[in-house]
Protein backbone atom coordinates (compact mmCIF):
# COMPACT_ATOMS: atom_id res chain seq x y z
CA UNK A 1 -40.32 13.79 34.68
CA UNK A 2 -38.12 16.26 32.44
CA UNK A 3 -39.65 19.28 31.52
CA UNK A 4 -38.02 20.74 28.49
CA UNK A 5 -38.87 24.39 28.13
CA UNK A 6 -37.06 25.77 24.60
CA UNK A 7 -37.58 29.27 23.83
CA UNK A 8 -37.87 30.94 20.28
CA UNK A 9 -37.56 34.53 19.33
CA UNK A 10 -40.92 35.02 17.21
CA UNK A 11 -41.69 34.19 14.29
CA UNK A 12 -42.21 30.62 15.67
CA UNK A 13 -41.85 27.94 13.17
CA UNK A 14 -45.03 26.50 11.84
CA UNK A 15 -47.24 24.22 13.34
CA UNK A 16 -45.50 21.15 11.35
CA UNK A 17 -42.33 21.79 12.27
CA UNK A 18 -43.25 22.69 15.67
CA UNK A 19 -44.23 19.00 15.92
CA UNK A 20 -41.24 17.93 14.75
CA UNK A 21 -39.28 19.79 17.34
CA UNK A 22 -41.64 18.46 20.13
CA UNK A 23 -41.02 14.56 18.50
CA UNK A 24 -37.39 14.70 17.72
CA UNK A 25 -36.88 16.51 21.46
CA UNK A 26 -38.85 13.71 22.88
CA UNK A 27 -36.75 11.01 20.74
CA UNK A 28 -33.45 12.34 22.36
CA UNK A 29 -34.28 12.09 25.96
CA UNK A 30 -35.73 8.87 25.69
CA UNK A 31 -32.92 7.29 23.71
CA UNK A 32 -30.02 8.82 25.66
CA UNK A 33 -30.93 9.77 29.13
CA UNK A 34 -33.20 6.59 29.25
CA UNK A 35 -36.68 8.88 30.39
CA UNK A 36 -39.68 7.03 30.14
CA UNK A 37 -41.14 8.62 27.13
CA UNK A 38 -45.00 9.32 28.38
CA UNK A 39 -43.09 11.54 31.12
CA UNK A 40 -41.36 13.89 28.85
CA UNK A 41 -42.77 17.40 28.89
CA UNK A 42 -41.85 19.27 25.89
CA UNK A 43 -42.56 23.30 25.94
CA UNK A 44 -42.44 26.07 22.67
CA UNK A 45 -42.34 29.25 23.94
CA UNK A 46 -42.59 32.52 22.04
CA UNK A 47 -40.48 35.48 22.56
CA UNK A 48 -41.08 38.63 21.58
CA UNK A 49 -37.71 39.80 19.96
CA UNK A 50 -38.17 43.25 21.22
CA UNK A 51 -37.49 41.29 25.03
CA UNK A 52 -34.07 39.59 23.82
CA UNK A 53 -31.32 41.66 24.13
CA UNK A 54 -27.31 41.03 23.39
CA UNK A 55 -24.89 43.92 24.02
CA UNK A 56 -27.07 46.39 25.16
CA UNK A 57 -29.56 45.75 21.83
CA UNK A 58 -32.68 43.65 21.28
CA UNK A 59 -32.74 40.78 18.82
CA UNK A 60 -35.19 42.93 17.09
CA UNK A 61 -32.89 45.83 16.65
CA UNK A 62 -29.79 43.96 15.83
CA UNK A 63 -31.70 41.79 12.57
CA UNK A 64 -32.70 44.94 11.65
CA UNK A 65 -29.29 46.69 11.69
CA UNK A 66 -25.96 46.88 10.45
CA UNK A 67 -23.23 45.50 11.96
CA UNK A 68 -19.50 45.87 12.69
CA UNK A 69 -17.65 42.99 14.55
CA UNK A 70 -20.00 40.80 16.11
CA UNK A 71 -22.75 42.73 17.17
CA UNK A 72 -21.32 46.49 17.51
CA UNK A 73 -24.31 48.51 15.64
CA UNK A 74 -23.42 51.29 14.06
CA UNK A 75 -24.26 54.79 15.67
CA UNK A 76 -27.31 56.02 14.73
């Protein structure tokens, strides 16, 4: 039975596309890994941006920012 978990820095998308995620998910690993697709588990889960961090910033911080080269916020 796959379980697929996919994780999504909040906002999450809306409750139609959400579907559509869940469906098209579904689609692919019945199609090509051959699961049976009553079996498939498909999982949207919300992440606070604040808890996603890259280089030392959250997800939060860096949208909100400036950058310089990939990801190097300016000094505050």
């Amino acid at each position: 039975m796959p379980i697929i978990n996919v994780r999504l820095a909040s906002p999450m998308p809306d409750d139609e596309k959400c579907q559509e995620i869940i469906a098209d998910l579904t689609d692919y690993f019945e199609t090509k890994l051959g699961k049976k697709r009553e079996r498939i588990v498909v999982m949207l889960d919300e992440i606070n941006p604040n808890h996603i961090g890259f280089a030392g910033n959250s997800v939060e911080r860096i949208k909100n920012a400036e950058f310089i080269n990939n990801y190097t916020l300016k000094d505050e």
